[in-house]
C-alpha atoms as a PDB file:
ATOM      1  CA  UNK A   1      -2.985  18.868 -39.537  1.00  0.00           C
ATOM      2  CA  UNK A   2      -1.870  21.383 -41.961  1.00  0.00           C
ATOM      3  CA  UNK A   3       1.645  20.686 -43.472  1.00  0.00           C
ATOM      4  CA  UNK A   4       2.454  25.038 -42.359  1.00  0.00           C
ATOM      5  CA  UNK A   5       1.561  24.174 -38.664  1.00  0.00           C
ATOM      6  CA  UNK A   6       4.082  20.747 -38.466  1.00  0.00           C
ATOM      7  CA  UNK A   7       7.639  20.780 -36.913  1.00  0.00           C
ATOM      8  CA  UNK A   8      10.737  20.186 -39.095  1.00  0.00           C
ATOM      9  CA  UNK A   9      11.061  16.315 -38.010  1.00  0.00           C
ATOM     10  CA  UNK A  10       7.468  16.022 -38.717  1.00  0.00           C
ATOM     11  CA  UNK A  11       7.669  17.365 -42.351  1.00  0.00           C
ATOM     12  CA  UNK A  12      10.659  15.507 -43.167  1.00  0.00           C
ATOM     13  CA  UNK A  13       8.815  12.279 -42.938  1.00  0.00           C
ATOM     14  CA  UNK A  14       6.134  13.970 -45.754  1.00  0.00           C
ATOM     15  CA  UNK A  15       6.017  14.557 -49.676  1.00  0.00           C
ATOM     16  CA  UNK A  16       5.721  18.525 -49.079  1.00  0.00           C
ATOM     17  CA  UNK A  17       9.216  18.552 -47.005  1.00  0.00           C
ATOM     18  CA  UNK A  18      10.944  20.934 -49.842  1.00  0.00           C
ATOM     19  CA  UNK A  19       8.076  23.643 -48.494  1.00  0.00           C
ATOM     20  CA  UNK A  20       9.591  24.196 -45.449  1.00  0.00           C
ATOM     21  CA  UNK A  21      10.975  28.117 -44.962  1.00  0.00           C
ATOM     22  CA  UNK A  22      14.560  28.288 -44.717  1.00  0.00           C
ATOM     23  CA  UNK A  23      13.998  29.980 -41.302  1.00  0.00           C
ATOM     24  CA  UNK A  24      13.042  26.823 -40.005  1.00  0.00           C
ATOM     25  CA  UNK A  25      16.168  25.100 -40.755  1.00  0.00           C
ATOM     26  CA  UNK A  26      18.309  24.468 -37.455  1.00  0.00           C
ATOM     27  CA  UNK A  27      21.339  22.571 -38.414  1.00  0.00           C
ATOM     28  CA  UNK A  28      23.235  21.195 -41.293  1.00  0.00           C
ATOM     29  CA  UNK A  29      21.365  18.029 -41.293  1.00  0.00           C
ATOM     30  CA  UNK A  30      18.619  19.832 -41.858  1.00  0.00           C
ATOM     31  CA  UNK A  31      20.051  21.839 -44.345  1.00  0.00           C
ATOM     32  CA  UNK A  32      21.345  18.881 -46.191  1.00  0.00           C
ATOM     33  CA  UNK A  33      17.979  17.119 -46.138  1.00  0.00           C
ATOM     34  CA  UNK A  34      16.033  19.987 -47.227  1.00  0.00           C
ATOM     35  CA  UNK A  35      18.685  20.075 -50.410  1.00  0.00           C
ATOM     36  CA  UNK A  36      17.663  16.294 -50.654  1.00  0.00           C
ATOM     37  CA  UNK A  37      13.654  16.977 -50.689  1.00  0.00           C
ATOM     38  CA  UNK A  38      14.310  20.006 -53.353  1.00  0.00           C
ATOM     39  CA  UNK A  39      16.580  17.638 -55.848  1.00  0.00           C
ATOM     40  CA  UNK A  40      13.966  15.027 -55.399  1.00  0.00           C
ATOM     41  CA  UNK A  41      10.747  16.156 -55.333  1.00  0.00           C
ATOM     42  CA  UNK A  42       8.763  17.527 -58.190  1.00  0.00           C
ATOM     43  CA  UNK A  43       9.663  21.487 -58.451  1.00  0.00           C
ATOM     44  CA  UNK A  44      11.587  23.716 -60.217  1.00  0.00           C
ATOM     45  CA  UNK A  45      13.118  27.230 -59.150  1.00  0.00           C
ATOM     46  CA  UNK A  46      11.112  29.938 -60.506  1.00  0.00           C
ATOM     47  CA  UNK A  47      13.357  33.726 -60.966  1.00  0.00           C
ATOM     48  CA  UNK A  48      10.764  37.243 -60.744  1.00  0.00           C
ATOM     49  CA  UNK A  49      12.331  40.578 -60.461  1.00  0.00           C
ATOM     50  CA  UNK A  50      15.835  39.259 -59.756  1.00  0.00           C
ATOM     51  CA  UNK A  51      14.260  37.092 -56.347  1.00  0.00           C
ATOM     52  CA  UNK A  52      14.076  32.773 -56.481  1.00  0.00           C
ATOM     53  CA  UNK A  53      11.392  30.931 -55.413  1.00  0.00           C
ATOM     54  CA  UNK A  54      10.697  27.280 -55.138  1.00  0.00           C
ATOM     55  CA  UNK A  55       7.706  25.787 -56.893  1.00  0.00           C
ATOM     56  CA  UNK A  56       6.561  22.622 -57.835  1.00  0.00           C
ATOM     57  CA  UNK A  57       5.410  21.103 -61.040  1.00  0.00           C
ATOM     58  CA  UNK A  58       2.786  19.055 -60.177  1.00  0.00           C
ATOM     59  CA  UNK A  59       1.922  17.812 -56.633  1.00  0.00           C
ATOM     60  CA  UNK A  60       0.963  13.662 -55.982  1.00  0.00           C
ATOM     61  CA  UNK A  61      -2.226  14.311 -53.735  1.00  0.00           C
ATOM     62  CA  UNK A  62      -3.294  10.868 -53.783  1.00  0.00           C
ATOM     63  CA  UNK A  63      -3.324   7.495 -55.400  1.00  0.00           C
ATOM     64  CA  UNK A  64      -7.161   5.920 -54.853  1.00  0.00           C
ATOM     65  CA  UNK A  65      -7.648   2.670 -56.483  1.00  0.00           C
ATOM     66  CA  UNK A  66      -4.683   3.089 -59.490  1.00  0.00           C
ATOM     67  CA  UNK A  67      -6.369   6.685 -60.234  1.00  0.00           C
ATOM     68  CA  UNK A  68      -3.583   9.428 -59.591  1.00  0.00           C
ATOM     69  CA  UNK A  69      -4.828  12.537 -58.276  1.00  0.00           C
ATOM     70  CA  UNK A  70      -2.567  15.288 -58.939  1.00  0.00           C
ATOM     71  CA  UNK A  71      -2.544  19.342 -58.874  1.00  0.00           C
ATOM     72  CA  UNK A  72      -0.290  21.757 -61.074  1.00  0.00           C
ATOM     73  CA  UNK A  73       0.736  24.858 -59.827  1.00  0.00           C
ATOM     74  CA  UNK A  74       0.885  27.278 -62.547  1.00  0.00           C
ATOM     75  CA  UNK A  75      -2.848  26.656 -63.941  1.00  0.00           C
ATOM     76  CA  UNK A  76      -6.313  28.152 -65.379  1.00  0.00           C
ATOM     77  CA  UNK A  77      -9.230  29.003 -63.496  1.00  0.00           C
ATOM     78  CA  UNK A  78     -10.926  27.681 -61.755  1.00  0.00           C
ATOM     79  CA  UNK A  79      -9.240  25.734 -58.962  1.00  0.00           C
ATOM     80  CA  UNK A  80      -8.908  21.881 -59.381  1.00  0.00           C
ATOM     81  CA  UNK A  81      -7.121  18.865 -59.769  1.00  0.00           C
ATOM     82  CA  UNK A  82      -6.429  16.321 -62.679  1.00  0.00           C
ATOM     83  CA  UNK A  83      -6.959  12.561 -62.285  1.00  0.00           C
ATOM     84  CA  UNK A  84      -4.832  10.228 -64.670  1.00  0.00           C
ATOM     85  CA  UNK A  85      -4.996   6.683 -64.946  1.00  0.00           C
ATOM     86  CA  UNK A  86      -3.845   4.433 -67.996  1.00  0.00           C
ATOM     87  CA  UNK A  87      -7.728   5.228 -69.749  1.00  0.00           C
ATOM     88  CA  UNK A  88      -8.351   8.184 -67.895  1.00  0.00           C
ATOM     89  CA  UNK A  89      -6.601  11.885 -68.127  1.00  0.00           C
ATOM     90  CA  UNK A  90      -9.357  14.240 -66.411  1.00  0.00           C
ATOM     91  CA  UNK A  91      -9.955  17.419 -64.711  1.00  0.00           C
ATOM     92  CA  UNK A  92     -11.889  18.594 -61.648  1.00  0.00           C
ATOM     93  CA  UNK A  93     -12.944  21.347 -59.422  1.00  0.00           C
ATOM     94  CA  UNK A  94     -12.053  21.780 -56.293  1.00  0.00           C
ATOM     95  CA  UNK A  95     -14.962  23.338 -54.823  1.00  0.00           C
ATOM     96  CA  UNK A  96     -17.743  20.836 -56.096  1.00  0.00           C
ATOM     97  CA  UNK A  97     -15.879  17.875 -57.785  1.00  0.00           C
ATOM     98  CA  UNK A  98     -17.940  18.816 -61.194  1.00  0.00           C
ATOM     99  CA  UNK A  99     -15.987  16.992 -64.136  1.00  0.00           C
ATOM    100  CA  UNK A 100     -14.245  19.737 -66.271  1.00  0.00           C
ATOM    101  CA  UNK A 101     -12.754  18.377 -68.787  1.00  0.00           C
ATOM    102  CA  UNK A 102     -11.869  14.414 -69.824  1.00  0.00           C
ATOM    103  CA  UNK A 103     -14.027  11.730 -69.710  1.00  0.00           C
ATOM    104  CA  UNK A 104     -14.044   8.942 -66.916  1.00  0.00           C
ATOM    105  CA  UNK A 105     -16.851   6.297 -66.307  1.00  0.00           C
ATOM    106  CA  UNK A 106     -19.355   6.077 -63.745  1.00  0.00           C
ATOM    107  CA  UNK A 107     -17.838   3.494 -60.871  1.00  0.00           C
ATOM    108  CA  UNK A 108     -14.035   5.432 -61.169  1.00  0.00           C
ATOM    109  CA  UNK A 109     -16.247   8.887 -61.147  1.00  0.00           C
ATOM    110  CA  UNK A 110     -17.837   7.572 -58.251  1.00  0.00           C
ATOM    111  CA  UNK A 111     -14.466   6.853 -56.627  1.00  0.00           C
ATOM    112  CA  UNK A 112     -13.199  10.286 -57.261  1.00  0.00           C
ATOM    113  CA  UNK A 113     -16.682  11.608 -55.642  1.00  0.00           C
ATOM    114  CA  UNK A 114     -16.657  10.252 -52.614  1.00  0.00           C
ATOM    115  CA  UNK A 115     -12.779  10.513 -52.162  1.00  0.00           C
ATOM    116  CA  UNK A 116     -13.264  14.607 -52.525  1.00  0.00           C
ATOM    117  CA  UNK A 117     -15.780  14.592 -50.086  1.00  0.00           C
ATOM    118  CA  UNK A 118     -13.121  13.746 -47.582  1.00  0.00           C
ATOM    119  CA  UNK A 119      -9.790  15.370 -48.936  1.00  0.00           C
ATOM    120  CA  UNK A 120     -11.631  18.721 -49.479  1.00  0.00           C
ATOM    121  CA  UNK A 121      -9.291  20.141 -47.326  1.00  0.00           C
ATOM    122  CA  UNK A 122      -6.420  18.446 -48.327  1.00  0.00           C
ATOM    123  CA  UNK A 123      -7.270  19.165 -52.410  1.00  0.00           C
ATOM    124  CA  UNK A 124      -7.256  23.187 -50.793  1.00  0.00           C
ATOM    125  CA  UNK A 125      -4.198  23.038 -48.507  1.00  0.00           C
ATOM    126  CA  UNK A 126      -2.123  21.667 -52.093  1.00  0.00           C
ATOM    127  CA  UNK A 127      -3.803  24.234 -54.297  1.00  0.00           C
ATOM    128  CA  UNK A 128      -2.567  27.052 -51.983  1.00  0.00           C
ATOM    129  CA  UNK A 129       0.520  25.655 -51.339  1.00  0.00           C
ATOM    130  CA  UNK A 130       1.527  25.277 -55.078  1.00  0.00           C
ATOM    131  CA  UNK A 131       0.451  28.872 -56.226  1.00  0.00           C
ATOM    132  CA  UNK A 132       3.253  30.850 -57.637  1.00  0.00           C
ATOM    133  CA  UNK A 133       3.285  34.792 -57.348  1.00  0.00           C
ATOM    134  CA  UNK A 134       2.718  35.411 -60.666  1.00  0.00           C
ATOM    135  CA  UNK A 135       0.181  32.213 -61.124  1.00  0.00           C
ATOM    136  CA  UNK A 136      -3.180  33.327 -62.792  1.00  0.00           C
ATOM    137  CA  UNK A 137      -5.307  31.701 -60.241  1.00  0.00           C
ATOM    138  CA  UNK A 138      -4.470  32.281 -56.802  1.00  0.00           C
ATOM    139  CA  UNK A 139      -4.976  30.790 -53.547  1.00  0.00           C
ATOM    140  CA  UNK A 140      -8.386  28.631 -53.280  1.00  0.00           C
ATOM    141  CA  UNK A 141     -11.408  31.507 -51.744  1.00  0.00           C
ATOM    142  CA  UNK A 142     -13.855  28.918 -51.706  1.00  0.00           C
ATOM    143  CA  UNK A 143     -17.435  29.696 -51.095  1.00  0.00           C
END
């Protein structure tokens, strides 16, 4: 399920709760643990033509096997996400999981491989939901 199509109580049990639109927000306990999410969570407030907006830093997608699978939002074509590890600091794409840039050995590339082949959709749902307005690279258009 996409994180834009869960309730409130649903999304306050997630990583992604400081995404949730104002709007949505029914009481003050809701208030006060969006506030929470937003001091906690890794974003910053970003200020364009006098209006805020919340983004994040860097997003934890995943951790498979001590790799960390992470995606930044303010980043360089094309779309993809970084892998980091004590001996390993790589990058990704999105679309086909072809190595960028770093260097990481067979059995951990392997790893990263097949875990892509299932979080596809997960990988794009992050990308999108990180993009700021005046981000380089937009929203994932896939082929």
């Amino acid at each position: 399920m996409k994180f834009s199509e869960m309730s409130v109580e649903e999304l306050k049990k997630t990583p992604w709760f400081h995404n949730v639109e104002p709007e949505q927000l029914k009481s003050f306990d809701d208030f006060a643990a969006w506030l929470e999410a937003i001091l906690h969570n890794p974003c910053n407030v970003w200020e364009e033509n006098g209006e805020m907006f919340l983004i994040e830093i860097k997003q934890l997608v995943a951790k498979v096997n001590g790799l960390k699978i992470e995606i930044y939002p303010d980043e360089h074509p094309p779309p993809h996400f970084h892998v980091k590890s004590p001996n390993i600091d790589a990058s990704f794409n999105i679309e086909n999981c072809n190595l960028l840039k770093g260097e990481i050995e067979g059995r951990d590339k392997k790893k990263i491989e097949y875990w892509h082949k299932h979080a596809k959709p997960l990988l794009i749902e992050i990308w999108n939901s990180t993009r700021p307005t005046n981000c380089s690279v937009g929203a994932y258009q896939g082929t």
